[in-house]
C-alpha atoms as a PDB file:
ATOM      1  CA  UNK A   1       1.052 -13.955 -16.002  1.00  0.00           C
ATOM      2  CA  UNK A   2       2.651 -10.650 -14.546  1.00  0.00           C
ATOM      3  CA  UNK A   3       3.222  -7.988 -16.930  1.00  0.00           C
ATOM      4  CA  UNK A   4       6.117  -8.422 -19.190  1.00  0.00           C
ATOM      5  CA  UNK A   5       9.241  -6.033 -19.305  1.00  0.00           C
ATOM      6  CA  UNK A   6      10.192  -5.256 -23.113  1.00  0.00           C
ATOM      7  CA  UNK A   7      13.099  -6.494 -24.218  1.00  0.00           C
ATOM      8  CA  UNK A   8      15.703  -4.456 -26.108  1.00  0.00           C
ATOM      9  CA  UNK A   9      15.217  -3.240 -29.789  1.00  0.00           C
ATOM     10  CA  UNK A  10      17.542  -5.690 -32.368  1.00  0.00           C
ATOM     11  CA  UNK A  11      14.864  -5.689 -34.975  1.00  0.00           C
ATOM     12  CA  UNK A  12      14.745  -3.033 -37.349  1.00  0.00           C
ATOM     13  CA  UNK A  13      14.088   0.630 -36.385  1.00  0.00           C
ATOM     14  CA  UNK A  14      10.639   0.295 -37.227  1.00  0.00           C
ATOM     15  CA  UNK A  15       9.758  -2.644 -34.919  1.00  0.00           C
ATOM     16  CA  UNK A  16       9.545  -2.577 -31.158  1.00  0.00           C
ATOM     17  CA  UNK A  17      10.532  -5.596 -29.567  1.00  0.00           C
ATOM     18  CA  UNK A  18       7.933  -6.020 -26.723  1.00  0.00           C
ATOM     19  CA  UNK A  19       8.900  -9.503 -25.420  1.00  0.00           C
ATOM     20  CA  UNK A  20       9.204 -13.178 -26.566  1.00  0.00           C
ATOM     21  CA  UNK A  21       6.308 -14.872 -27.221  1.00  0.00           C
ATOM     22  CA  UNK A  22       7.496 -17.794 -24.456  1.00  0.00           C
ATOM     23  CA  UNK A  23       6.768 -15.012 -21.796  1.00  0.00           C
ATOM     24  CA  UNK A  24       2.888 -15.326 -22.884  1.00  0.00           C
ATOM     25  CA  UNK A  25       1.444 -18.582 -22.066  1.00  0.00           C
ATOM     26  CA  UNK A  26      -0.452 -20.122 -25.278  1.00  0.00           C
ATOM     27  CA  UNK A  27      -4.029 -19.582 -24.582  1.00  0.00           C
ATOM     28  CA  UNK A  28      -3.068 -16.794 -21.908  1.00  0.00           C
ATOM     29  CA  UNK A  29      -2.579 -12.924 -22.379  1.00  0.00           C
ATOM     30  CA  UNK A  30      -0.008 -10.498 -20.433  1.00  0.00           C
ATOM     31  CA  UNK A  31       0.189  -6.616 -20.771  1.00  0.00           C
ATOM     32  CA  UNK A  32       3.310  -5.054 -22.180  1.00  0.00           C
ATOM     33  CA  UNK A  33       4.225  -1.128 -21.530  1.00  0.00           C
ATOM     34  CA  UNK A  34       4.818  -0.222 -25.020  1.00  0.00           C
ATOM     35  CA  UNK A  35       5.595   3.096 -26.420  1.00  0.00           C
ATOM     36  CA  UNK A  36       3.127   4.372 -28.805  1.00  0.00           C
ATOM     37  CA  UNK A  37       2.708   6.957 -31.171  1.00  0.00           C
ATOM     38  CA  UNK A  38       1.144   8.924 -28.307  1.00  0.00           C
ATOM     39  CA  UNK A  39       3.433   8.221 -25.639  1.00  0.00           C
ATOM     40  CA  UNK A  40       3.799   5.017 -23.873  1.00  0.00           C
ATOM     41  CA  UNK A  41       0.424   2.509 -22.623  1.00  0.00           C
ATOM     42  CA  UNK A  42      -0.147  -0.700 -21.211  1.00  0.00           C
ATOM     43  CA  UNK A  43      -0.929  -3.441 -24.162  1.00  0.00           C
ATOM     44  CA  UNK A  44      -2.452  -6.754 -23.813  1.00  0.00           C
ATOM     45  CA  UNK A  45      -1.294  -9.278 -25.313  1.00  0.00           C
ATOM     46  CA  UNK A  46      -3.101 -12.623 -26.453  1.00  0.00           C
ATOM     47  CA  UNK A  47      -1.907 -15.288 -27.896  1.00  0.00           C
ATOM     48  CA  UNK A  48      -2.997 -18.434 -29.645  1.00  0.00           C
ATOM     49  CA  UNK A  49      -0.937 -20.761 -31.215  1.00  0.00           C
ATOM     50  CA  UNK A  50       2.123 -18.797 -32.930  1.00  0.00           C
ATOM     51  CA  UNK A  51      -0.504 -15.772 -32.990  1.00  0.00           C
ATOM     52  CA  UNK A  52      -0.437 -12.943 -31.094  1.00  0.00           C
ATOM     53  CA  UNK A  53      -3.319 -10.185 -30.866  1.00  0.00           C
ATOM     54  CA  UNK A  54      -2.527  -6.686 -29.215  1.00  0.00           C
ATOM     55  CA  UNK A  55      -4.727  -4.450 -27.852  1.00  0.00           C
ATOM     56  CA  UNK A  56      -4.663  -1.239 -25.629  1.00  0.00           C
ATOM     57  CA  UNK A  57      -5.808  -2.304 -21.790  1.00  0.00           C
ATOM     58  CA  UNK A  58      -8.326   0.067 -22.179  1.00  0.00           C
ATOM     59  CA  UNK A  59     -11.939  -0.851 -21.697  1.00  0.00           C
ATOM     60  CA  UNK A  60     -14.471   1.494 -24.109  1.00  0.00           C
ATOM     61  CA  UNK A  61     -17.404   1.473 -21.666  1.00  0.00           C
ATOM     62  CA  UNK A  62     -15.283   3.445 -18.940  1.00  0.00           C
ATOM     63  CA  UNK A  63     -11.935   4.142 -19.695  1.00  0.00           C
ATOM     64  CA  UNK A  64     -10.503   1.353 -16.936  1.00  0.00           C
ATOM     65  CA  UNK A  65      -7.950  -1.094 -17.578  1.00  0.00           C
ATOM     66  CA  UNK A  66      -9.105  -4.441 -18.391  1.00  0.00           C
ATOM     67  CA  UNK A  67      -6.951  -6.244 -16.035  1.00  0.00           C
ATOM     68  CA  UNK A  68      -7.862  -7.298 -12.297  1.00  0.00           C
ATOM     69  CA  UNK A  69      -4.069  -6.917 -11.143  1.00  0.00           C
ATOM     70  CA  UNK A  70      -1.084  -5.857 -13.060  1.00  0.00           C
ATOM     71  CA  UNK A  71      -0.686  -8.305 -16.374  1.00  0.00           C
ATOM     72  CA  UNK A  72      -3.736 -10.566 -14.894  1.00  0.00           C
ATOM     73  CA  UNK A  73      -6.871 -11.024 -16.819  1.00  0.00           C
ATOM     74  CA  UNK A  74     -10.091 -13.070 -17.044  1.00  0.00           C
ATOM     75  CA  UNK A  75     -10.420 -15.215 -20.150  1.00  0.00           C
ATOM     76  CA  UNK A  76     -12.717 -17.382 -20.670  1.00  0.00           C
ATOM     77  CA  UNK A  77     -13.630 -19.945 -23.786  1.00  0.00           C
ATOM     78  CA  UNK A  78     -12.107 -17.465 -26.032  1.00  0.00           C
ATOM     79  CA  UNK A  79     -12.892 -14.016 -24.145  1.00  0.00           C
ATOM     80  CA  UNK A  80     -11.835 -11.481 -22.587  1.00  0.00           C
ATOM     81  CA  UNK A  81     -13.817 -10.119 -19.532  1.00  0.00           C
ATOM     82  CA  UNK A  82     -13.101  -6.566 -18.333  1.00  0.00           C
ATOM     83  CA  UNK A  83     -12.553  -6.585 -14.718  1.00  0.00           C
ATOM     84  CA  UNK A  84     -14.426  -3.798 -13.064  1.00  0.00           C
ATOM     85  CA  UNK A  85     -17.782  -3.886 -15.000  1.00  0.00           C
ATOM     86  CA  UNK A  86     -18.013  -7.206 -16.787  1.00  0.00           C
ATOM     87  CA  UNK A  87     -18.099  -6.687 -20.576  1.00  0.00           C
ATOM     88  CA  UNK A  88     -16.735  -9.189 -22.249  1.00  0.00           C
ATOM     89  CA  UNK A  89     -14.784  -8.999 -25.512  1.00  0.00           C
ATOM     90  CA  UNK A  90     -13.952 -11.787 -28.262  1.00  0.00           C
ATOM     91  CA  UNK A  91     -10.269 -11.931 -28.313  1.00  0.00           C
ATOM     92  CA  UNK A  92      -9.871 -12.552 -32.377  1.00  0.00           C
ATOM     93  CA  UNK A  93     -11.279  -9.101 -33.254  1.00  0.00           C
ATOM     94  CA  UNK A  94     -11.837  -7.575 -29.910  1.00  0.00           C
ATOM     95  CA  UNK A  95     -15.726  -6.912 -30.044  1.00  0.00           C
ATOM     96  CA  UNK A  96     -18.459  -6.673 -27.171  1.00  0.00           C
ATOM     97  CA  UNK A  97     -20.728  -8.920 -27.293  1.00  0.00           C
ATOM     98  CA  UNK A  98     -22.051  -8.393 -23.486  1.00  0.00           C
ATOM     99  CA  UNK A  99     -21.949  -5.814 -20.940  1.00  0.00           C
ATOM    100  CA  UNK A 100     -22.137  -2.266 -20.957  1.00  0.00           C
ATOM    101  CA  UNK A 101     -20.245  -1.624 -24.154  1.00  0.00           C
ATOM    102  CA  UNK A 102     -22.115  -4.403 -26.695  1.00  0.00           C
ATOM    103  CA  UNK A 103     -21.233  -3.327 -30.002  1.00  0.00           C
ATOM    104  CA  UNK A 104     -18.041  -1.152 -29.093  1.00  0.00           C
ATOM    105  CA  UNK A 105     -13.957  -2.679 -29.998  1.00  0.00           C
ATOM    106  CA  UNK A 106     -11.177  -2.951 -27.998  1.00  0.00           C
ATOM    107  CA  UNK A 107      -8.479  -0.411 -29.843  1.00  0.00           C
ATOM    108  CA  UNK A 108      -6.068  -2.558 -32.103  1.00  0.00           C
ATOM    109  CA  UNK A 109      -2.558  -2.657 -31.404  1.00  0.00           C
ATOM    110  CA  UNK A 110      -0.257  -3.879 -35.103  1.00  0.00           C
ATOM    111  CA  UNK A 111       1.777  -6.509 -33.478  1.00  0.00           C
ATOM    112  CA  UNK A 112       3.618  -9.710 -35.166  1.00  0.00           C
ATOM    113  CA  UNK A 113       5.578 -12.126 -34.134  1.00  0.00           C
ATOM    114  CA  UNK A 114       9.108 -12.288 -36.052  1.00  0.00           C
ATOM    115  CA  UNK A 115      11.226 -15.474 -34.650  1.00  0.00           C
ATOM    116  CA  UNK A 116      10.615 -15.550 -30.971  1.00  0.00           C
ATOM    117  CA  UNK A 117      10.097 -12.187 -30.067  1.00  0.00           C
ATOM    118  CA  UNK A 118       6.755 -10.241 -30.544  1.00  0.00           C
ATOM    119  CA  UNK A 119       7.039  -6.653 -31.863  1.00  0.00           C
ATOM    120  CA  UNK A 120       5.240  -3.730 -32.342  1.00  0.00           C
ATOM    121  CA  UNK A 121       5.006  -2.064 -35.610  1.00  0.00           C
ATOM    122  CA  UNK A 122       6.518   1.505 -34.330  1.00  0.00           C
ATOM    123  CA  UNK A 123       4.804   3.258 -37.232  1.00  0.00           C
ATOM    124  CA  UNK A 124       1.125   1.915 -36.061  1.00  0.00           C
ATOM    125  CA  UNK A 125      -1.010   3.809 -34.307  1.00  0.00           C
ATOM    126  CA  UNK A 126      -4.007   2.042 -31.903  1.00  0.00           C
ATOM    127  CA  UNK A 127      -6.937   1.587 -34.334  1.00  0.00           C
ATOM    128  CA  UNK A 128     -10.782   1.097 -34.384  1.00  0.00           C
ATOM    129  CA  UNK A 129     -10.891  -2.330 -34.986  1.00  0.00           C
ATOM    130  CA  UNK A 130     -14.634  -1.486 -37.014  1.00  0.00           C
ATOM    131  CA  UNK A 131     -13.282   0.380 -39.408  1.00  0.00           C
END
């Protein structure tokens, strides 16, 4: 799926409104640009079910964005597999379990879905999702 625009801000102030979870295909991620505590990055966004996981498109091993083209990733059986140097990443907690990175986490994003629309907690900053 292409990467999502955000959609305007109803909730309250302290929620962003990134997009509505029909926009992210269940099983399937997009990236969001969301505006952060440090200014504004590209998010991905998974989702299973009625459950969405957010994290920065930011591989650890390198710094590159984990996406092949704009909003397009490689999942497979559960993972997510960085584009330029293979490391692959479980998409419940983020964790490398192969490639250059084993060991390392994808940075958290604090999303949650409230009705149809999946928001951003504005307060939240990207965290290590070890600790």
């Amino acid at each position: 799926m292409d990467t999502v625009t955000p959609v305007g801000t109803s909730q309250p102030e302290r929620l962003q409104r990134l997009c509505r979870l029909a926009q992210i295909p269940d099983g399937g991620a997009t990236a969001v640009d969301a505006m952060l505590v440090d200014g504004e990055e590209s998010v991905i966004l998974l989702r299973q079910g009625q459950q969405v996981s957010g994290y920065l498109n930011i591989c650890p091993h390198a710094g590159n964005r984990l996406d092949y083209a704009p909003g397009k990733f490689l999942l497979k059986n559960d993972t997510l597999i960085c584009a330029v140097h293979g490391a692959v990443f479980k998409q419940s907690d983020g964790l490398c379990t192969g490639g250059p990175c084993r060991g390392q986490h994808l940075r958290a994003v604090p999303v949650r879905v409230i009705d149809d629309a999946v928001c951003l907690e504005r307060e939240g900053r990207p965290v290590d999702a070890a600790g």
